[in-house]
Every structure is written in structure tokens, then in C-alpha cells.
Protein backbone atom coordinates (compact mmCIF):
# COMPACT_ATOMS: atom_id res chain seq x y z
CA UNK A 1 -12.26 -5.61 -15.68
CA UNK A 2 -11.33 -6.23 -19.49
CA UNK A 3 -9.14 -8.59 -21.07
CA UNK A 4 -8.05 -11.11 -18.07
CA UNK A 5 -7.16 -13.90 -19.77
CA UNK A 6 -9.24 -16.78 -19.14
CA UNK A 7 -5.86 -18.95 -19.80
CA UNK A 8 -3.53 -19.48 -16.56
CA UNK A 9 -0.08 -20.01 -18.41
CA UNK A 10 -1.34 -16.55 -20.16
CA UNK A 11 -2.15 -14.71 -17.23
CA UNK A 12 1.43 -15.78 -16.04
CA UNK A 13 3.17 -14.65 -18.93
CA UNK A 14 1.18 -11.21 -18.53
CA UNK A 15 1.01 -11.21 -14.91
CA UNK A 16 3.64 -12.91 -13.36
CA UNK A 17 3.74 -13.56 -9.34
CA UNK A 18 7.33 -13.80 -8.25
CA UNK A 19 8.67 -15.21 -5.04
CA UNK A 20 9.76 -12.38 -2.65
CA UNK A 21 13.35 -11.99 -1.26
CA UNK A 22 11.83 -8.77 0.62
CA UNK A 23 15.26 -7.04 0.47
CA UNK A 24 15.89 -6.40 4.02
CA UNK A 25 19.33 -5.88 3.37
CA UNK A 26 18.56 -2.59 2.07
CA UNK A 27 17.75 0.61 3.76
CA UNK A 28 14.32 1.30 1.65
CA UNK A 29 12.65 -1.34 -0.07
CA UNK A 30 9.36 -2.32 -1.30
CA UNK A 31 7.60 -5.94 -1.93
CA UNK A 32 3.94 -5.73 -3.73
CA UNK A 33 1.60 -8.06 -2.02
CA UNK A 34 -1.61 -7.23 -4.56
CA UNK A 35 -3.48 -4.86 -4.95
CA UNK A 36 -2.96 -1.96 -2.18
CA UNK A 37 -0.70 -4.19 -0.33
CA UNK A 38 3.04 -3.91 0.48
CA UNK A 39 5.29 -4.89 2.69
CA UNK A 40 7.92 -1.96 3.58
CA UNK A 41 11.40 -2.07 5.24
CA UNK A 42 12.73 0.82 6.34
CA UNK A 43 15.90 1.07 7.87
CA UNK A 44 15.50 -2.64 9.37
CA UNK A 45 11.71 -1.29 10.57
CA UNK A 46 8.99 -3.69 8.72
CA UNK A 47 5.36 -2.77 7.99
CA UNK A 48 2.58 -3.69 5.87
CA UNK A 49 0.13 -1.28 4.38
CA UNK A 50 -4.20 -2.35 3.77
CA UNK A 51 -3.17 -5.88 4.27
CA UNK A 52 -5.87 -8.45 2.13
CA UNK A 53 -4.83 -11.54 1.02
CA UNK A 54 -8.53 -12.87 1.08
CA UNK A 55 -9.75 -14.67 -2.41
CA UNK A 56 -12.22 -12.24 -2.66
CA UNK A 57 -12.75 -8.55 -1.69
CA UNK A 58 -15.93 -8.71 0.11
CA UNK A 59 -17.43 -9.50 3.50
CA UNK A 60 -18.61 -12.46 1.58
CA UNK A 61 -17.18 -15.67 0.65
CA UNK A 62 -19.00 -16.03 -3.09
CA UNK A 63 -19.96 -12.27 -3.82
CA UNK A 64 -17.81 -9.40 -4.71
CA UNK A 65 -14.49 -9.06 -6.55
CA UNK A 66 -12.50 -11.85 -6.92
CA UNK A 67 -9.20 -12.38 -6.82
CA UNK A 68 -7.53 -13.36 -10.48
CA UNK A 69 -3.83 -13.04 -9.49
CA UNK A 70 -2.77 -15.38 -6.24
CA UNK A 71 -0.69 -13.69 -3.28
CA UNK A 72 2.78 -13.60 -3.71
CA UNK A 73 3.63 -15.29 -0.20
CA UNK A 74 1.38 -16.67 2.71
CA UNK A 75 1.47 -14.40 6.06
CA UNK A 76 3.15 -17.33 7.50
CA UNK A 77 5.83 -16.56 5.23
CA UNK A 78 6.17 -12.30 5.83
CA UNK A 79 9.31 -11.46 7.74
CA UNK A 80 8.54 -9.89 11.19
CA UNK A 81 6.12 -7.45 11.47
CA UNK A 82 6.76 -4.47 13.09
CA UNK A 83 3.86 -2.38 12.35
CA UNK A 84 0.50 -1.93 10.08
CA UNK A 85 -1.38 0.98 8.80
CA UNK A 86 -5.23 0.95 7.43
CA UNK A 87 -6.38 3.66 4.89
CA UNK A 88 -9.92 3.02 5.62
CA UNK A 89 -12.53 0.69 5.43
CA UNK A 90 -13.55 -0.09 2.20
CA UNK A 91 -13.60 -4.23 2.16
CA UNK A 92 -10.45 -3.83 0.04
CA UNK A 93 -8.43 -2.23 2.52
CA UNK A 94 -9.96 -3.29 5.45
CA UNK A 95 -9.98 -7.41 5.11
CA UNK A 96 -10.54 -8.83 8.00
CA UNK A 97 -9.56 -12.27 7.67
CA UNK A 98 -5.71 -10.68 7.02
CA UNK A 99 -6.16 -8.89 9.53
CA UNK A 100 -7.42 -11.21 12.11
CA UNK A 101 -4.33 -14.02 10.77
CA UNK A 102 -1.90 -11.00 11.10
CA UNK A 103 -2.56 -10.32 14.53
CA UNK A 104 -2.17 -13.96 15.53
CA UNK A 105 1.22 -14.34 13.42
CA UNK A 106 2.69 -11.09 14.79
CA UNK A 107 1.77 -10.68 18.89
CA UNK A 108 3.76 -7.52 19.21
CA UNK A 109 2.25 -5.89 16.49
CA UNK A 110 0.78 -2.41 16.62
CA UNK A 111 -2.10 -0.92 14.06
CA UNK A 112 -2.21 2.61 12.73
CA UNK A 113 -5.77 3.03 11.61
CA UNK A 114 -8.05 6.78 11.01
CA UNK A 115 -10.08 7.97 13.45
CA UNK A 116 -13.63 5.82 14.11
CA UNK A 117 -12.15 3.04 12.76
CA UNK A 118 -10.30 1.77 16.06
CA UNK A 119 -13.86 0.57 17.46
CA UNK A 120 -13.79 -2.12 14.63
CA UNK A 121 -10.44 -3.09 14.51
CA UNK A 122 -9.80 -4.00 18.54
CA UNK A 123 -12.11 -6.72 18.53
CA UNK A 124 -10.09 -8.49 15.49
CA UNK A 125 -6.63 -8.08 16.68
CA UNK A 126 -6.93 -8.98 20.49
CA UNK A 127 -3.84 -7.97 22.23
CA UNK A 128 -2.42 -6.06 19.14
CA UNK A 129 -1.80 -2.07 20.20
CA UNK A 130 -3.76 0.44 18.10
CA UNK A 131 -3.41 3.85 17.62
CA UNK A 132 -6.44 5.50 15.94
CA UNK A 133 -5.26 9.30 14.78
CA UNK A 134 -6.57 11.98 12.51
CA UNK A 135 -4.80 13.93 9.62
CA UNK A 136 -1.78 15.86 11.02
CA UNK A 137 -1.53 13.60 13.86
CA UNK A 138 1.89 11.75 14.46
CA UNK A 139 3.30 8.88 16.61
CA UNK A 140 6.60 7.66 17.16
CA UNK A 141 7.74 4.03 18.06
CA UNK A 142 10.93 2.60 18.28
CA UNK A 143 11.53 -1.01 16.80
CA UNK A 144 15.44 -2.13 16.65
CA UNK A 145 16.76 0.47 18.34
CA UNK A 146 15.24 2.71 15.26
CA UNK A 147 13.10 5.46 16.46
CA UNK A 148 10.49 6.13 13.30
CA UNK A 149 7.77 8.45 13.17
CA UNK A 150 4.18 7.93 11.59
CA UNK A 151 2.36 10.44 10.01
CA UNK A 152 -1.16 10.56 9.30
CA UNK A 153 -1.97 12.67 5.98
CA UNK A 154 -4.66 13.58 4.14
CA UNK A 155 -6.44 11.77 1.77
CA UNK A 156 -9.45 12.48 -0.48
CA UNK A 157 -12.19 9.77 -0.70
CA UNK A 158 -14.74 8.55 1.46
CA UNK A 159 -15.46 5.60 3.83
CA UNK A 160 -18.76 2.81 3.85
CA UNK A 161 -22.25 4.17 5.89
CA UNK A 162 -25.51 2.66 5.97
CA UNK A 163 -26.68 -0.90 4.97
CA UNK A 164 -25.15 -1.78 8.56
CA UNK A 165 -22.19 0.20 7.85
CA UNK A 166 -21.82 -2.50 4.86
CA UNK A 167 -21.76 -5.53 7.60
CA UNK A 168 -21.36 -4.25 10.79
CA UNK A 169 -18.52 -1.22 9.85
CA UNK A 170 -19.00 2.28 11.27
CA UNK A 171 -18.36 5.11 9.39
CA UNK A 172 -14.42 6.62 9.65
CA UNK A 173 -12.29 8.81 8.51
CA UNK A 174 -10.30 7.80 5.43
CA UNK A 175 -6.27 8.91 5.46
CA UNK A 176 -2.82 8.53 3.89
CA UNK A 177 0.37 7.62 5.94
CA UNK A 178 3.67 9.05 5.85
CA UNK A 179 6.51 7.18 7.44
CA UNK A 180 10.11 8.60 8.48
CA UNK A 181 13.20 7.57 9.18
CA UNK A 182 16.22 8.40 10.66
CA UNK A 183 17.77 8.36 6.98
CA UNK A 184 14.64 7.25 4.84
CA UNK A 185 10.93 8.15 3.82
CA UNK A 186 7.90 6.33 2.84
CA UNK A 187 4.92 7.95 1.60
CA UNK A 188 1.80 5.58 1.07
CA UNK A 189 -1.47 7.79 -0.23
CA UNK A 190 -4.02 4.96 0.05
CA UNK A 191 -7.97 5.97 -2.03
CA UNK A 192 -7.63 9.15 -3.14
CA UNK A 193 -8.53 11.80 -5.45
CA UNK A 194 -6.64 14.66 -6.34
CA UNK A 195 -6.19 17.82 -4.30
CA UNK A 196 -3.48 19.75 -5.21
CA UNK A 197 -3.08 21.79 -1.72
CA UNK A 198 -3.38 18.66 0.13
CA UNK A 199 -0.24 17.25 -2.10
CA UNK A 200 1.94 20.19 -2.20
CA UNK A 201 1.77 20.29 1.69
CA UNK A 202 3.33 16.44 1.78
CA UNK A 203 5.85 17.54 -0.32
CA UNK A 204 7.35 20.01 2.41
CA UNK A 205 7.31 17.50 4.88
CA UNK A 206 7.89 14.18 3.34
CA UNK A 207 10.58 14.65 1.04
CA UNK A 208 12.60 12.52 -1.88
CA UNK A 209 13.13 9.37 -0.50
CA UNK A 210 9.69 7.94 -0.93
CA UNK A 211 7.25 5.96 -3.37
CA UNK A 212 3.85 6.97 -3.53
CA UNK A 213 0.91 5.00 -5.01
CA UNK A 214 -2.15 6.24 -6.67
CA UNK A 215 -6.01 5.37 -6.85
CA UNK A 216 -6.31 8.41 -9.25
CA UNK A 217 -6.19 8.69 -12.96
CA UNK A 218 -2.50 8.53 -14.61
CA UNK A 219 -2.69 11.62 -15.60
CA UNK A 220 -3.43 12.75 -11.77
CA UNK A 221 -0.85 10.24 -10.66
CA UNK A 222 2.10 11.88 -12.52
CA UNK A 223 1.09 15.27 -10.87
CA UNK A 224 0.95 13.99 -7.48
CA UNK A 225 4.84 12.63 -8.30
CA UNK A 226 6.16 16.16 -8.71
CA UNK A 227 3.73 17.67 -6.05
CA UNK A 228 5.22 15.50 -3.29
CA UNK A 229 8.44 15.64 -5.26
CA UNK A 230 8.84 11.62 -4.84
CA UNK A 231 12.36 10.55 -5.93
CA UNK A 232 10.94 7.21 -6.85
CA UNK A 233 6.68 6.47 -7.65
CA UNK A 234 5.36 3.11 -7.93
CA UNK A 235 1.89 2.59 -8.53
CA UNK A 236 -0.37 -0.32 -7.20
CA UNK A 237 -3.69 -0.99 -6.78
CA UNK A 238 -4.08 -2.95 -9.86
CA UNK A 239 -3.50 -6.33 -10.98
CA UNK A 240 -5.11 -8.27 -8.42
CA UNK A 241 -8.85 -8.14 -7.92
CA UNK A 242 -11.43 -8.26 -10.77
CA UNK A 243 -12.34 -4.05 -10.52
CA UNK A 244 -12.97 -1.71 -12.48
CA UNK A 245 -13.88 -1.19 -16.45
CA UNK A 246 -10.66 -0.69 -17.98
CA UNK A 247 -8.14 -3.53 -19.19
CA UNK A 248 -6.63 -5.68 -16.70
CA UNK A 249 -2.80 -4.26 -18.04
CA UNK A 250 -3.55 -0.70 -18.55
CA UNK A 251 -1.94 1.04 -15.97
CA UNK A 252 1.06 -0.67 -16.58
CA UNK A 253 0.85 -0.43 -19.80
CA UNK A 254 -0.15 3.32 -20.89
CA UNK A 255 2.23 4.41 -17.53
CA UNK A 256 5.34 5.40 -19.56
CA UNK A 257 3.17 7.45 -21.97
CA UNK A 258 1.93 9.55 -19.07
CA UNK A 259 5.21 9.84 -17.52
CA UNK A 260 6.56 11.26 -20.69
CA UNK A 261 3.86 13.69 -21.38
CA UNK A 262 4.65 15.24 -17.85
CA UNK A 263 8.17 15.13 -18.29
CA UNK A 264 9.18 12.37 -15.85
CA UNK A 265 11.99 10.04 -16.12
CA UNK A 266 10.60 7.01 -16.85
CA UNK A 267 12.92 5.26 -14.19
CA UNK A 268 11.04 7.32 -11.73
CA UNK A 269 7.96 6.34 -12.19
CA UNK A 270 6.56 2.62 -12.66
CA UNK A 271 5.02 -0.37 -11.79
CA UNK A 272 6.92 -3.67 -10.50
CA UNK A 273 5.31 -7.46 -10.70
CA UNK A 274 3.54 -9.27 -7.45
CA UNK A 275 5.62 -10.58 -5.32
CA UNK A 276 8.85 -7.96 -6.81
CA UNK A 277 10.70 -6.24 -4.48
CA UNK A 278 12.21 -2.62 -5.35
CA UNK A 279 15.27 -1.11 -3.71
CA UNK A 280 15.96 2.18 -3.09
CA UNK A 281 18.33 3.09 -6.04
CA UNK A 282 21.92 3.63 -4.02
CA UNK A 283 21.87 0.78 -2.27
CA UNK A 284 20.99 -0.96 -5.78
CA UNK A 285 23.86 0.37 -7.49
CA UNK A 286 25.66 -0.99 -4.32
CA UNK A 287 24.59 -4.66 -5.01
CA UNK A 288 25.50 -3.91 -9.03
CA UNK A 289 28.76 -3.65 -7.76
CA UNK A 290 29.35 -6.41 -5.07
């Protein structure tokens, strides 16, 4: 990663972390953990999606990717719960410190994870329910009196093999998740790569109410927007761990540029700081008016 400042008052002027208020008064909001991480309410149902909140984004304590920007909130701090869902097992999705300390917080919790990847999950989570599924697949629960379905979607990317399954992982199916409402939709892609077909089917199922976030270029990132014709897009995966080649600000940075040349609305399509929480845009203009 280029650029991170070596300075801490600059990274916080750059990359401020912000104290979450979670907006569970709303029926659609958003808080960004880091990286791939977000905690979702929908319609008074609460999830989490790739959960990490580890210092580094490895298996091991001083190798691999380190953390430059500091969770938002503890897991002793997350509202209730309801729900998780796993994109796949890369060590940056699939962290299983988090994972072990969310079980523990949250008894009742159940995990949505892709097929093979149940096998290495049970052991973490001990009495945690998880359903393993493939794409297509569905499942609906019911958490305060709200009956909400979850949809597992395609992704394109991959999943670890070999070298012990990189410490003890099998090898599993990788996967997006669509979740729906009575009123409201969430749409979260996890790794992927572009494939149009794949996102022009979401878009017939998983319509505008949604935010969808992108490990593709920016380019493919404002095409998957209209292809799953998202009301709202906010991308992630960024600003957290040390990864990658380009500068540490450039996604949020060149964003509106992209959006422009593929005739977005720049409202439509951002990026929020760690720890910010967005609300659906009604019940915003609600609280503008209280």
C-alpha cells in the first residue's frame, strides 16, 4: 500500500475512525467496521458481514497485513447480533479470532457460510447454528417478529488450497449474500470479479433498496451499480489493512471520477469513514426534518 502516512494525527485527518451510533432507528442502515466488515440493520434485524477485527490479517500474530486504521468499536460494544454471513475463507474474511469472540458475545447467533466451509467454522462457534448453502440457495429466519430471507449469490473469485489449506482451512466455495426484507434489501457481493450475467441476474431479484460493495476495479464497480440497479452503492474493502499497490486513499478518492464517467449520481455512489453509519435516504430526510 502507498502513501499511509507514517504520522497518526495525519492518518486521522485522512482517515478518520468515528464512533458508531449504528442507526437502528432506521429501517436500512449501514456502519463500516474496516475493511469488508459491516454491521447491517434491517428492519430492526442486525447482522454482520466477514467479521475481522484482528490487528493483522493472517493466521499469524507478526506476519501478514497489518492493520493501519483501528476498529471503530470493540465486539463488546456491537448491538445484538442477530445473524452473520462469511464470503469465504481468505484470512481476511474468515478471522477467526472475531469469529470465535462473536460467538461467545452473541449465544443465539446463527452463521451463513458457502458450502465446505461449515466443517471449519463449527468447531469455532460452539453452540452457534450454521447454515452452509450454495449459490441459489435461500433460508429464512425470523428475528423480532421479522421474517427475512437470505440469499446466497454468486460470486467470482476463488478460495485457499494446499499448504494445509493455508493452516488447517479446506477448500470452499466462495459466494455473495443477498438479504430481504419485508420492506428493505441488502445486497453484500463479498471477492469478486466481474461477470456481467451473474450481475444482471441479482438485479431481477434483489432490487433498489440495497448497497453493494466491490473487490473489483472502479471502473467494474460502477457497472455492477447499474447491473444490480442498486439505489444506493457504497464501497469498502479499503482503508484498513496494509494491501495492495495502489495509494492508501484512492478509491475514495478517484470514486467520483468513475461515477461520472458512467453517468451515476454521485450521491449514489460513495464511500463513508470507519465507524460512519449510512441511512437509507427517506428515513434520512425524515430525521432532516424532526
Amino acid at each position: 500500500m502507498k502513501g499511509i502516512p507514517s504520522d497518526p494525527a495525519k492518518l486521522d485527518e485522512t482517515l478518520p475512525v468515528l464512533k458508531p451510533d449504528f442507526g437502528l432507528e432506521s429501517s436500512l442502515s449501514m456502519t463500516w467496521i474496516g475493511h469488508a466488515t459491516c454491521f447491517v440493520n434491517i428492519e430492526s434485524v442486525h447482522f454482520v458481514t466477514d467479521p475481522i477485527w484482528s490487528p493483522r490479517a493472517s493466521p499469524f500474530k507478526s506476519v501478514g497485513p497489518k492493520r493501519y486504521r483501528p476498529p471503530p468499536c470493540t465486539i463488546e460494544e456491537l448491538p445484538v447480533v442477530h445473524f452473520a454471513v462469511i464470503s469465504h475463507n481468505h484470512r481476511d474474511h474468515f478471522d477467526i479470532p472475531s469469529i470465535r469472540n462473536l460467538a461467545q458475545r452473541f449465544p443465539m447467533l446463527i452463521w451463513f457460510v458457502p458450502k465446505g466451509l461449515k466443517c471449519d467454522i463449527e468447531p469455532i462457534v460452539g453452540i452457534n447454528t450454521v447454515y452452509e448453502m450454495t449459490w441459489g440457495e435461500s433460508k429464512t429466519v425470523e428475528f423480532n417478529n421479522t421474517k427475512t430471507t437470505i440469499w446466497c449469490v454468486p460470486a467470482q473469485h476463488w478460495s485457499r488450497g494446499g499448504f494445509l489449506s493455508y493452516i488447517f482451512g479446506g477448500r470452499s466455495l466462495w459466494c455473495g449474500w443477498a438479504v430481504v426484507g419485508p420492506n428493505r434489501r441488502f445486497y453484500y457481493t463479498g471477492d469478486t470479479g466481474f461477470c456481467e450475467d451473474e450481475f444482471k441476474k441479482i438485479g431481477c431479484y434483489a432490487p433498489r433498496d440495497m448497497m453493494s460493495s466491490q473487490h473489483v476495479d472502479l471502473t467494474e464497480a460502477t457497472e455492477i451499480h447499474k447491473l444490480v440497479k442498486a439505489k444506493k452503492s457504497i464501497g469498502i474493502h479499503w482503508g484498513t489493512y496494509d494491501l495492495g499497490s495502489h495509494f492508501y486513499l484512492e478509491p475514495r478518492e478517484k470514486l467520483p471520477e468513475f461515477c461520472k464517467n458512467a453517468g451515476i449520481d454521485r450521491e449514489r455512489f460513495t464511500t463513508i469513514n470507519l465507524g460512519e453509519t449510512w441511512i437509507v435516504e427517506d428515513d434520512a430526510k425524515k430525521e432532516a426534518k424532526m
